[in-house]
N, C-alpha and C. Protein backbone atom coordinates (compact mmCIF):
# COMPACT_ATOMS: atom_id res chain seq x y z
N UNK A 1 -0.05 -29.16 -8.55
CA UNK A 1 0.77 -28.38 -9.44
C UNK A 1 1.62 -27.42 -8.61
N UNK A 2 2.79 -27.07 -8.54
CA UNK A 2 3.57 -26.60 -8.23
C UNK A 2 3.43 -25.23 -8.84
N UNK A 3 4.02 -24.01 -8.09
CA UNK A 3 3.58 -22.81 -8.82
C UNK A 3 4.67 -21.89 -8.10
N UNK A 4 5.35 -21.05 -9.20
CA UNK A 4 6.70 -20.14 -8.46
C UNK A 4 6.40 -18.81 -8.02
N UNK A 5 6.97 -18.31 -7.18
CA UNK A 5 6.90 -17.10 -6.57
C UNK A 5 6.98 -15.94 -7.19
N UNK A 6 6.40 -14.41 -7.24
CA UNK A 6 6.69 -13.69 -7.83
C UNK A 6 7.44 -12.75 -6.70
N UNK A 7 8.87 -12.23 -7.48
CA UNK A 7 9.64 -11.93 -6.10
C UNK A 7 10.46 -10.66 -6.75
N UNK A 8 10.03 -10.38 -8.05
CA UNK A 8 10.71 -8.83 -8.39
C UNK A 8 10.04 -7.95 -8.42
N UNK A 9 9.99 -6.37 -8.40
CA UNK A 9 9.56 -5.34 -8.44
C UNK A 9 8.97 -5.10 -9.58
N UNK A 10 9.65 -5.37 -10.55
CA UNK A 10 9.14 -5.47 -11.79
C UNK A 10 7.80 -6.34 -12.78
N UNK A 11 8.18 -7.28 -12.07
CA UNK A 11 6.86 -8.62 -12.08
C UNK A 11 5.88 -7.70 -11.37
N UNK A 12 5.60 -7.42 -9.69
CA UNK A 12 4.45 -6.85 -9.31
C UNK A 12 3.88 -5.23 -10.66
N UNK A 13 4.82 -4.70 -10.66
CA UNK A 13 4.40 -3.34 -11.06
C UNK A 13 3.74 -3.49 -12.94
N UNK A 14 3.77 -4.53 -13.36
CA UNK A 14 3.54 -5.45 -14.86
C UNK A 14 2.01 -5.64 -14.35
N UNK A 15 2.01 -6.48 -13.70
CA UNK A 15 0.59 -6.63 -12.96
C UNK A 15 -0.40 -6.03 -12.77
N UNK A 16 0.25 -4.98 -11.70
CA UNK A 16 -0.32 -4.06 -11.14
C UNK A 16 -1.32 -2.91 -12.08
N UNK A 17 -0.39 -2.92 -13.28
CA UNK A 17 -0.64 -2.39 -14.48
C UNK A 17 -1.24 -2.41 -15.63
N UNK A 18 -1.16 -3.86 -15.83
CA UNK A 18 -1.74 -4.23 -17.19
C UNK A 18 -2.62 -5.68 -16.26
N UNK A 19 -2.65 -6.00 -15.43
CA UNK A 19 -3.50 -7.02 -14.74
C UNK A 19 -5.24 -6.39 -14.60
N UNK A 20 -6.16 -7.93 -14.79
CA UNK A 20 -7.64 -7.59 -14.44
C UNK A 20 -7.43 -8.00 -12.81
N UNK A 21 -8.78 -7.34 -12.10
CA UNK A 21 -8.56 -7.14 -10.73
C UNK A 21 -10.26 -8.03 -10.46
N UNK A 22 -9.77 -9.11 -9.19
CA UNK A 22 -10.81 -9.21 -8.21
C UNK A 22 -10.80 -9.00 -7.54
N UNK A 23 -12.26 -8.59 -6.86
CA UNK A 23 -12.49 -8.34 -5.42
C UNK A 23 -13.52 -9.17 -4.88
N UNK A 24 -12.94 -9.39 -3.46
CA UNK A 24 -14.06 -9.97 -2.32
C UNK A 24 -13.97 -8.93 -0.99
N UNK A 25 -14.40 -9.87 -0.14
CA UNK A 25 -14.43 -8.75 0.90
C UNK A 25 -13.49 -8.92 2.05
N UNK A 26 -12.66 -10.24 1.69
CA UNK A 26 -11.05 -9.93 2.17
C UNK A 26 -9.87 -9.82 1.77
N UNK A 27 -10.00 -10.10 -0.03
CA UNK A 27 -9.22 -10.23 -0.84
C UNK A 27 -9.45 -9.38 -2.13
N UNK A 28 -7.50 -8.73 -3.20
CA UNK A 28 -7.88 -8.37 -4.00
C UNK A 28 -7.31 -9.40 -4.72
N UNK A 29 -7.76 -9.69 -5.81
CA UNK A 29 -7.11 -10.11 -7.04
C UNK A 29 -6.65 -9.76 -7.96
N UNK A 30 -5.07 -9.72 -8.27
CA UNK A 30 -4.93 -9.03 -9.59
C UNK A 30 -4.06 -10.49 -10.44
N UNK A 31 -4.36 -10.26 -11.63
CA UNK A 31 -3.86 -11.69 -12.59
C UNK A 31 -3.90 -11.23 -13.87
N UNK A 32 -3.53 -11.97 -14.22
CA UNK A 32 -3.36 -12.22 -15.79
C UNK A 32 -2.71 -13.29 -16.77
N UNK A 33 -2.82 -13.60 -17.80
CA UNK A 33 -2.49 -15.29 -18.41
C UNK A 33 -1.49 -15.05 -18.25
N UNK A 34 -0.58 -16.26 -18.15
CA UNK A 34 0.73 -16.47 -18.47
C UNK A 34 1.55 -17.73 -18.60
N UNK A 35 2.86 -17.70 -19.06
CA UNK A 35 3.19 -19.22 -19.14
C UNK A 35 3.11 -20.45 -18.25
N UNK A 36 3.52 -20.19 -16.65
CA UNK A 36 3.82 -20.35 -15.89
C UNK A 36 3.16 -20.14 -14.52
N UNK A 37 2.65 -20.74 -13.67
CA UNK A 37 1.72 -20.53 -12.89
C UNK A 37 2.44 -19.85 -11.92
N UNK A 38 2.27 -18.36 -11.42
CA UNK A 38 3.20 -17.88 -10.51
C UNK A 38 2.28 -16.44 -9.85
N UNK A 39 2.41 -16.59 -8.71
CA UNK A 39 1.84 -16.27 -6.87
C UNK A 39 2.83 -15.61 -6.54
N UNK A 40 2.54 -14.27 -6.23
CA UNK A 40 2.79 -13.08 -4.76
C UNK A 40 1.58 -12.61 -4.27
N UNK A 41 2.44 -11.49 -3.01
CA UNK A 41 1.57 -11.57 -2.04
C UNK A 41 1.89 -9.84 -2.00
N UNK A 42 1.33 -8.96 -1.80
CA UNK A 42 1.69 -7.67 -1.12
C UNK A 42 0.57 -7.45 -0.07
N UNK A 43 1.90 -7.25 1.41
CA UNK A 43 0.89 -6.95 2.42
C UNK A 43 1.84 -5.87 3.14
N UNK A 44 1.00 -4.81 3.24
CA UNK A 44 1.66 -3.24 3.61
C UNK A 44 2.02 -3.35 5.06
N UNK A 45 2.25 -2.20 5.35
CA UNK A 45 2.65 -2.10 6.76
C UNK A 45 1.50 -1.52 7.30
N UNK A 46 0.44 -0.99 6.79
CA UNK A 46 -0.48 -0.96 7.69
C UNK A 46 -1.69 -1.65 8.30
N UNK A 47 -0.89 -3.67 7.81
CA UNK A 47 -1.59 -4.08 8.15
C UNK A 47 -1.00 -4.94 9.54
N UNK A 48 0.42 -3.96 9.86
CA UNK A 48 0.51 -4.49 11.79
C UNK A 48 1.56 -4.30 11.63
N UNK A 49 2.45 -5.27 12.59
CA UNK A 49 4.05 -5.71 12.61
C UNK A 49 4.47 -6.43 11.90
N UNK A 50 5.60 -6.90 11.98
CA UNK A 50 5.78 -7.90 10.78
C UNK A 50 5.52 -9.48 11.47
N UNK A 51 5.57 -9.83 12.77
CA UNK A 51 4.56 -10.79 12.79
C UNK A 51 3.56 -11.40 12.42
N UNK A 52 2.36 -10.21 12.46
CA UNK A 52 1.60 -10.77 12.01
C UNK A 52 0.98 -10.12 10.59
N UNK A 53 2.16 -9.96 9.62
CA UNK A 53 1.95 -9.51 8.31
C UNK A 53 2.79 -10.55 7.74
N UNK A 54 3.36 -11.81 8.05
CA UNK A 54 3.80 -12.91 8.01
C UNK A 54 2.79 -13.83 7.72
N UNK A 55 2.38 -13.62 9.28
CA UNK A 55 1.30 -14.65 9.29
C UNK A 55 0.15 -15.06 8.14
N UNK A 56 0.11 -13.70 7.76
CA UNK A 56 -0.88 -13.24 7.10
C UNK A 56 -0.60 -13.75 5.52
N UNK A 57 1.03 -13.76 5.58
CA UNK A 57 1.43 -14.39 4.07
C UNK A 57 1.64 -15.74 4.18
N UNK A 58 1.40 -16.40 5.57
CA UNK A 58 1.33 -17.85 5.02
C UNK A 58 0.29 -18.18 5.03
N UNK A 59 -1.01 -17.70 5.78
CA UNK A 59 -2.60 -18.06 5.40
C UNK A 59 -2.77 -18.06 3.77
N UNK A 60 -2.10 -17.04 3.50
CA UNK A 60 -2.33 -17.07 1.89
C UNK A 60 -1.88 -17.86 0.92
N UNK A 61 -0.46 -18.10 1.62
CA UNK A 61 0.16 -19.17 1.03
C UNK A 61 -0.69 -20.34 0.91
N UNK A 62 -1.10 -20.90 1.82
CA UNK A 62 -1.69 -22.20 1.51
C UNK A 62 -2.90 -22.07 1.25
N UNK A 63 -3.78 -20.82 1.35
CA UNK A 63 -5.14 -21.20 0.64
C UNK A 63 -4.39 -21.26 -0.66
N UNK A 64 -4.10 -20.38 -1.27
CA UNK A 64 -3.73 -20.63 -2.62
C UNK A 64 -3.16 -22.10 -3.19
N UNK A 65 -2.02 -22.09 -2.23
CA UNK A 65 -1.20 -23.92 -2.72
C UNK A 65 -2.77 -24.81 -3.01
N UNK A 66 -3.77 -24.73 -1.65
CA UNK A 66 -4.83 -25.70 -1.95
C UNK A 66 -6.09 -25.55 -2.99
N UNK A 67 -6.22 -24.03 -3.59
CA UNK A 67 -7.21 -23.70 -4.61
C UNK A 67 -6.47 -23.73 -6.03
N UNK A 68 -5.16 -23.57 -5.88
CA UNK A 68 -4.70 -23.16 -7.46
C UNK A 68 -4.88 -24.76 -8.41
N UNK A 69 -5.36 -25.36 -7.80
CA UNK A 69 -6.16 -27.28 -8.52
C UNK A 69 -7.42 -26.71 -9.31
N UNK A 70 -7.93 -25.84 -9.08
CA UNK A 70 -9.35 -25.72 -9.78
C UNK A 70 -9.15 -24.64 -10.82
N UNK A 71 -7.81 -24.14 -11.30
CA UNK A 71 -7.93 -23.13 -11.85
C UNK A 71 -7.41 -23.39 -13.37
N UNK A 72 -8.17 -23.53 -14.27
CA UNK A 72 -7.79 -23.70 -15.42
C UNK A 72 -6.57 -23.06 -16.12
N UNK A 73 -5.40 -23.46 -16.87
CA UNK A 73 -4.66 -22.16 -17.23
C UNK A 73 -3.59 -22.08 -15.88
N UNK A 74 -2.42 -21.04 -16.59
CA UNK A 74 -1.62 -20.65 -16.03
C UNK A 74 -1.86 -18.98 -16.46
N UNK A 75 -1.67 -18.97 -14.63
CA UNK A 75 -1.83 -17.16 -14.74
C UNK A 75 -0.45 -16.58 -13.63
N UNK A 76 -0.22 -15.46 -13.81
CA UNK A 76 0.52 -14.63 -12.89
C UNK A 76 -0.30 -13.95 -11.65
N UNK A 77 -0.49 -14.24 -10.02
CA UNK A 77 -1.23 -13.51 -9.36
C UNK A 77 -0.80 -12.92 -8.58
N UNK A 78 -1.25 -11.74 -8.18
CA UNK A 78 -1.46 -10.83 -6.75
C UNK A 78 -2.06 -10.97 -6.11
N UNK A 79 -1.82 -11.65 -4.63
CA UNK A 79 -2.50 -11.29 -3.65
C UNK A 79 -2.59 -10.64 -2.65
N UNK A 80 -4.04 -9.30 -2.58
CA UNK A 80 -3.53 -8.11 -1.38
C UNK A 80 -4.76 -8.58 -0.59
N UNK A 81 -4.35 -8.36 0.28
CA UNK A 81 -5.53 -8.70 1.79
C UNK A 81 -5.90 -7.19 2.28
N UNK A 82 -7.27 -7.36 2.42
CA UNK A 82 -8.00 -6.28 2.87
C UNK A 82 -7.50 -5.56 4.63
N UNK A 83 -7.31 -4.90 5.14
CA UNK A 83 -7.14 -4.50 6.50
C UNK A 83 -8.36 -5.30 7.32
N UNK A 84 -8.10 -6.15 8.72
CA UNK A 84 -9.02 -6.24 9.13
C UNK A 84 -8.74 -6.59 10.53
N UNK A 85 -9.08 -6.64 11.77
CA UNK A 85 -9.01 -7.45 12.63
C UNK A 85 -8.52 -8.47 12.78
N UNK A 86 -9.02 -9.55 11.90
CA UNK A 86 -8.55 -10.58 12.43
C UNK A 86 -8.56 -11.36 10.51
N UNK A 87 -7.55 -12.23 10.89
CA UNK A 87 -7.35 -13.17 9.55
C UNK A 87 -7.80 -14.46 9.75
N UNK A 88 -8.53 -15.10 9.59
CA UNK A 88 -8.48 -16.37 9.25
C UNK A 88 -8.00 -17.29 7.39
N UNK A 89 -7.67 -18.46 8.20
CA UNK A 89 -7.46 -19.38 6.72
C UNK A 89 -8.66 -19.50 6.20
N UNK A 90 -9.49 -20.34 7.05
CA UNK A 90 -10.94 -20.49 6.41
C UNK A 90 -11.73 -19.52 5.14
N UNK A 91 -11.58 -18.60 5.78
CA UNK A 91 -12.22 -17.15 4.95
C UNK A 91 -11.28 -16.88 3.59
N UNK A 92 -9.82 -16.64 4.05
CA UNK A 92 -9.23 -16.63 2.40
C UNK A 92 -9.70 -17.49 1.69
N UNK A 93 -9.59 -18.94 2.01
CA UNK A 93 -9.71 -20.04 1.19
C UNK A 93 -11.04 -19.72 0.68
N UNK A 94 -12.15 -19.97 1.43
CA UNK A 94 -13.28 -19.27 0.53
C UNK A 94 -13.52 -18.30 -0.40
N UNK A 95 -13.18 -17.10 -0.22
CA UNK A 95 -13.10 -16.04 -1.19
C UNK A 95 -12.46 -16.41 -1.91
N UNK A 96 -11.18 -16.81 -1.73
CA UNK A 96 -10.28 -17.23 -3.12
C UNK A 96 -10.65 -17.99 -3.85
N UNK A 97 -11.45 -19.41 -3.42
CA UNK A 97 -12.25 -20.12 -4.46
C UNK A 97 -13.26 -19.30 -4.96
N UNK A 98 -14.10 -18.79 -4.14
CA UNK A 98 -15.00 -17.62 -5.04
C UNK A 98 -14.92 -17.20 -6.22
N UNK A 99 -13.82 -16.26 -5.67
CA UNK A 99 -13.00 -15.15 -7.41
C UNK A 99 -12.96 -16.31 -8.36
N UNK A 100 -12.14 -16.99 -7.91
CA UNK A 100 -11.60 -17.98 -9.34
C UNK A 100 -13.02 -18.54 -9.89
N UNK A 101 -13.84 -19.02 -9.16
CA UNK A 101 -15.24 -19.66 -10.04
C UNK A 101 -15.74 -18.28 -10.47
N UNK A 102 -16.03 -17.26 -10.09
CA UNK A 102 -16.39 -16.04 -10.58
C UNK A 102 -15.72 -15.55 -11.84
N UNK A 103 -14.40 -15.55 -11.93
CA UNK A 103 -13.66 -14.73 -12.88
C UNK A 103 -13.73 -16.10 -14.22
N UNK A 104 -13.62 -17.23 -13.62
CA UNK A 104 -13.65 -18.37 -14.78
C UNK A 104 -12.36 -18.91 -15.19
N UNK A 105 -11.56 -18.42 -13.97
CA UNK A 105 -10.11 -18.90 -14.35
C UNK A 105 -10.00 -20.41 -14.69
């Protein structure tokens, strides 16, 4: 399934607001139903340079492209990454399947 970007100010701050929130212990989740299956990412500046706060948005990118198959429904999501050392794919992808079997999406 194909799923569009969330890329206005307005979309995040809707979310941010009226969205339910998961947590793991590298990831937050914020979501909520919607028509249309649609993914952002907010990652601050204090989580480096913009190298590797890039990087960091395409690990996410594709755990998500490869988990959003198990998720019942179309929702609107946020994804914020915890500060840490080091990022791996492996680990998003896990947590992110987590939340979603957790929350029951």
């Amino acid at each position: 399934m194909k799923y569009l970007r969330l890329k206005k100010q307005t979309d995040f701050q809707k979310l941010f607001q009226k969205g339910k929130r998961a947590f793991s212990p590298s990831l937050t989740m914020i979501y909520s139903k919607s028509d249309k299956m649609r993914m952002g990412i907010s990652v601050g500046k204090r989580h480096g340079k913009s190298v590797k706060r890039n990087r960091i948005k395409r690990l996410l990118r594709e755990s998500f492209r490869l988990t959003q198959n198990e998720m019942q429904g179309t929702y609107s999501i946020v994804l914020i990454p915890k500060v840490s050392d080091e990022y791996d794919f492996s680990t998003f992808k896990r947590h992110l399947q987590c939340m979603i079997k957790k929350e029951k999406m």
